[in-house]
C-alpha atoms as a PDB file:
ATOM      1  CA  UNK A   1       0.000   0.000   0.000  1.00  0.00           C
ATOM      2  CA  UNK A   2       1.258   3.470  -0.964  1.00  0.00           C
ATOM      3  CA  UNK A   3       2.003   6.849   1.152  1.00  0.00           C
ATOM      4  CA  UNK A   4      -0.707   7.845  -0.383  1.00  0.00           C
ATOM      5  CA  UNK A   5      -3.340   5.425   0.082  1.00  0.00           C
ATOM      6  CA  UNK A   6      -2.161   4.916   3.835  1.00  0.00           C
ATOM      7  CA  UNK A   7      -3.617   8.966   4.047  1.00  0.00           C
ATOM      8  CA  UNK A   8      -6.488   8.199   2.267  1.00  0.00           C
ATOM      9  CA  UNK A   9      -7.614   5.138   4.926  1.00  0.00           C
ATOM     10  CA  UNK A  10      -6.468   7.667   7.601  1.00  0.00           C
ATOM     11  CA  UNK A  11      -9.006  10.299   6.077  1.00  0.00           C
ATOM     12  CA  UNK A  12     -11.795   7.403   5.851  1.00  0.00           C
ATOM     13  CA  UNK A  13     -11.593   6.049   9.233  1.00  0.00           C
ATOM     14  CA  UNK A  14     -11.627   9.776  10.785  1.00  0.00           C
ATOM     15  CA  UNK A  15     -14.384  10.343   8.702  1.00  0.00           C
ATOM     16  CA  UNK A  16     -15.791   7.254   9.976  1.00  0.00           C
ATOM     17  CA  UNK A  17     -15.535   8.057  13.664  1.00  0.00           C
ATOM     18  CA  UNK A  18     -17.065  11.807  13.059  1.00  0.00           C
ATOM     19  CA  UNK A  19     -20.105  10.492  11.053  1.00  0.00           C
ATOM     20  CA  UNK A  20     -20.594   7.722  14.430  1.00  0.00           C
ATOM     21  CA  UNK A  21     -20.548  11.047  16.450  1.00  0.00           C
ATOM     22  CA  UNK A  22     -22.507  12.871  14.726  1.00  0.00           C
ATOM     23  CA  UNK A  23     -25.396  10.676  14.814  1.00  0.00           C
ATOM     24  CA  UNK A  24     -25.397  10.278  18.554  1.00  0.00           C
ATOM     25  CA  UNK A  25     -27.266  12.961  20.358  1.00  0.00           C
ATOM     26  CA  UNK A  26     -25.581  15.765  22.182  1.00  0.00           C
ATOM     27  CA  UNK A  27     -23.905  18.880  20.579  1.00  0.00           C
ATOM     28  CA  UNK A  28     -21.683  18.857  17.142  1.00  0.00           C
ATOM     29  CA  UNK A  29     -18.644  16.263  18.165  1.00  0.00           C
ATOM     30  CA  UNK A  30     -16.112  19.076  17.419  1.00  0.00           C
ATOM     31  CA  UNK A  31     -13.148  16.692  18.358  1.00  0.00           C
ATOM     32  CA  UNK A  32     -14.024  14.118  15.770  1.00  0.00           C
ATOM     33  CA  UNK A  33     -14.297  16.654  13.096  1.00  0.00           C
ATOM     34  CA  UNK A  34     -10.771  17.928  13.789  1.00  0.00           C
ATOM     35  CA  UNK A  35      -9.545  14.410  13.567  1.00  0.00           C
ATOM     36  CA  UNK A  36     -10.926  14.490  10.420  1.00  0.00           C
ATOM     37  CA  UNK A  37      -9.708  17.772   9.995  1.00  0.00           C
ATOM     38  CA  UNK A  38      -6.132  17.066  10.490  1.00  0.00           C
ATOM     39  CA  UNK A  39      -6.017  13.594   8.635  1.00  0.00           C
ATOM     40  CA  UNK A  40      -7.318  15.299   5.182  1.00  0.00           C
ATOM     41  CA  UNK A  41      -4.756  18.174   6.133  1.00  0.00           C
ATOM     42  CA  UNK A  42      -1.941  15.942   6.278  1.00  0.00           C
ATOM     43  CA  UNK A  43      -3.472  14.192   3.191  1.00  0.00           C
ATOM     44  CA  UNK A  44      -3.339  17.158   1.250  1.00  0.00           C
ATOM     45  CA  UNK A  45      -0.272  18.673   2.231  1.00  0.00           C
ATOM     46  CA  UNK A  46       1.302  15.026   1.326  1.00  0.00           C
ATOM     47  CA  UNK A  47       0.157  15.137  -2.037  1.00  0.00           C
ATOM     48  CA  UNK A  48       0.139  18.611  -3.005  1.00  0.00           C
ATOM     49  CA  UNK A  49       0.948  19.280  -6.390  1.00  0.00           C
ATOM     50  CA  UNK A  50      -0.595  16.055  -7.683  1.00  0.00           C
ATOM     51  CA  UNK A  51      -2.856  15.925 -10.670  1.00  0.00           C
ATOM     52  CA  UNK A  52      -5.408  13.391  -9.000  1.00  0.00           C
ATOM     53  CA  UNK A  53      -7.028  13.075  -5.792  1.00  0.00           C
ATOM     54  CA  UNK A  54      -7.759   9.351  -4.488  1.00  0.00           C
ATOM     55  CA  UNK A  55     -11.183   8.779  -4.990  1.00  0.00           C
ATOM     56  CA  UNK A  56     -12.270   8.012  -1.672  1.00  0.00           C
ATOM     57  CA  UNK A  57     -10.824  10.716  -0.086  1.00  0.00           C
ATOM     58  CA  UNK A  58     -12.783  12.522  -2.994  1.00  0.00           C
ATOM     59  CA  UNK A  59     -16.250  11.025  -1.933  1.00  0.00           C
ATOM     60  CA  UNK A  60     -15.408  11.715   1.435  1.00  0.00           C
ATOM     61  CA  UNK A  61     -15.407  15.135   0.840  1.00  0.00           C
ATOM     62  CA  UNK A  62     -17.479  15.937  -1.886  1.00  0.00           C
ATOM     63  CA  UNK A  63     -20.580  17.282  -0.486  1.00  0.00           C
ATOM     64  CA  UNK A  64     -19.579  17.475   2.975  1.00  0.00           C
ATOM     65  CA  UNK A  65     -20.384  20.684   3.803  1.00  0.00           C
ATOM     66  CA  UNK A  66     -23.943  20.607   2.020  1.00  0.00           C
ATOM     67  CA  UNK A  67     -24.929  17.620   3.964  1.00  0.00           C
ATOM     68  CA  UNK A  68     -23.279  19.331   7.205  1.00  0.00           C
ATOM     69  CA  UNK A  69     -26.162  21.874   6.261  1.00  0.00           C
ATOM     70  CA  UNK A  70     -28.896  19.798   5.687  1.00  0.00           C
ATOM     71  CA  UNK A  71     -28.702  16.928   8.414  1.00  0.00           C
ATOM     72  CA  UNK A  72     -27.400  18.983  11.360  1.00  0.00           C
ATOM     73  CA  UNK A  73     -28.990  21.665  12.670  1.00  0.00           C
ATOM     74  CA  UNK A  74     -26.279  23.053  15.491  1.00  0.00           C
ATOM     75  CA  UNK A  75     -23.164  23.185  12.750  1.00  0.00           C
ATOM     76  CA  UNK A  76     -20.927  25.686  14.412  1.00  0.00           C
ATOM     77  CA  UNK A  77     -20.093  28.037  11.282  1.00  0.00           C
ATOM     78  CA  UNK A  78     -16.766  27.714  12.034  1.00  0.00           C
ATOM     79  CA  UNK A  79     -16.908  24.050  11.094  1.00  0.00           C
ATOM     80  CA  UNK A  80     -18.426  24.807   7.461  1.00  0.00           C
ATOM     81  CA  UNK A  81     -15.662  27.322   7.275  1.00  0.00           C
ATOM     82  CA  UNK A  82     -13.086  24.553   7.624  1.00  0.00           C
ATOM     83  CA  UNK A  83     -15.386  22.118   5.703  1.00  0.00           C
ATOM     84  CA  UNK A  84     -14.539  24.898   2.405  1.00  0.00           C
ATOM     85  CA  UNK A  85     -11.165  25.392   3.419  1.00  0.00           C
ATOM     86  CA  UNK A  86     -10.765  21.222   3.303  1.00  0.00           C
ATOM     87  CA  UNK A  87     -12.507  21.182  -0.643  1.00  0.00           C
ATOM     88  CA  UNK A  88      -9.744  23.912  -1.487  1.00  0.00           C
ATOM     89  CA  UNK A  89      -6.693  22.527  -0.319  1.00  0.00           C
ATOM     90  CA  UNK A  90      -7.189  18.823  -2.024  1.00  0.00           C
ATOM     91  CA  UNK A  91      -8.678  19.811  -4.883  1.00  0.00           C
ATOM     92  CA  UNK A  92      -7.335  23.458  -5.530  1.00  0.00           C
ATOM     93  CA  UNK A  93      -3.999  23.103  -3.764  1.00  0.00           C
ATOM     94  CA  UNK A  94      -4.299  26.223  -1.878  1.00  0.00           C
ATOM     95  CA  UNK A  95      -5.406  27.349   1.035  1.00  0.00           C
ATOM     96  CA  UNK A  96      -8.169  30.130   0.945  1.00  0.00           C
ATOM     97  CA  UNK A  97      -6.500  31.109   4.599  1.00  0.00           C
ATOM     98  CA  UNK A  98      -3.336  31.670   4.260  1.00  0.00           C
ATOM     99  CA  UNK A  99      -2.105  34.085   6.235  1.00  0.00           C
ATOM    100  CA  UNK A 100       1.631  35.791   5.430  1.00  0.00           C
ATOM    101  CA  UNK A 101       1.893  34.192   2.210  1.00  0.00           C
ATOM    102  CA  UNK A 102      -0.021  36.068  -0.292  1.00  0.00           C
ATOM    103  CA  UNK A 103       0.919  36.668  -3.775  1.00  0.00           C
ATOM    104  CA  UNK A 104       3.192  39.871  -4.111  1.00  0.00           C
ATOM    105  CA  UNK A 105       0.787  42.816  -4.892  1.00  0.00           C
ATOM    106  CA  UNK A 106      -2.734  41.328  -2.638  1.00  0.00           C
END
């Protein structure tokens, strides 16, 4: 198994554990999302510059934030925030908050 694909089961089984959370009752499971966070981070930063994205890492994320906004009502907005920043960095390579960085003239 690849670098790669090693990130990508990383990415599923956080997603895994946030989607168990997030169908138990109680408030938005913050601490699973930033595992899931941090796992597609370090996916993305590991294969940045790549022309494809692994495809389940893909499905993970495609749509996230829509169904974030359509199956859970308490969504902290700083969570759908992070959900954006998560689509841009895998499958823009950027990321829309970089701070320090910017292009010469912004």
């Amino acid at each position: 198994m690849s670098h790669d694909d090693q990130l990508a089961e990383r990415v599923l089984e956080a997603h895994a554990r946030f989607e168990a959370a997030l169908h138990r009752p109680g408030p938005f499971p913050e601490d699973e999302f930033e595992g899931l966070f941090q796992a597609v981070w370090r996916y993305a930063e590991a294969t940045k510059g790549q022309e494809r994205v692994h495809r389940k890492v893909a499905a993970t994320l495609y749509g996230l934030g829509e169904t974030l906004r359509l199956e859970a009502l308490q969504v902290p907005g700083k969570i759908l925030t992070a959900v954006d920043r998560l689509g841009a960095l895998v499958f823009a390579g950027y990321d829309p908050q970089f701070k320090g960085h910017e292009p010469p003239g912004l």
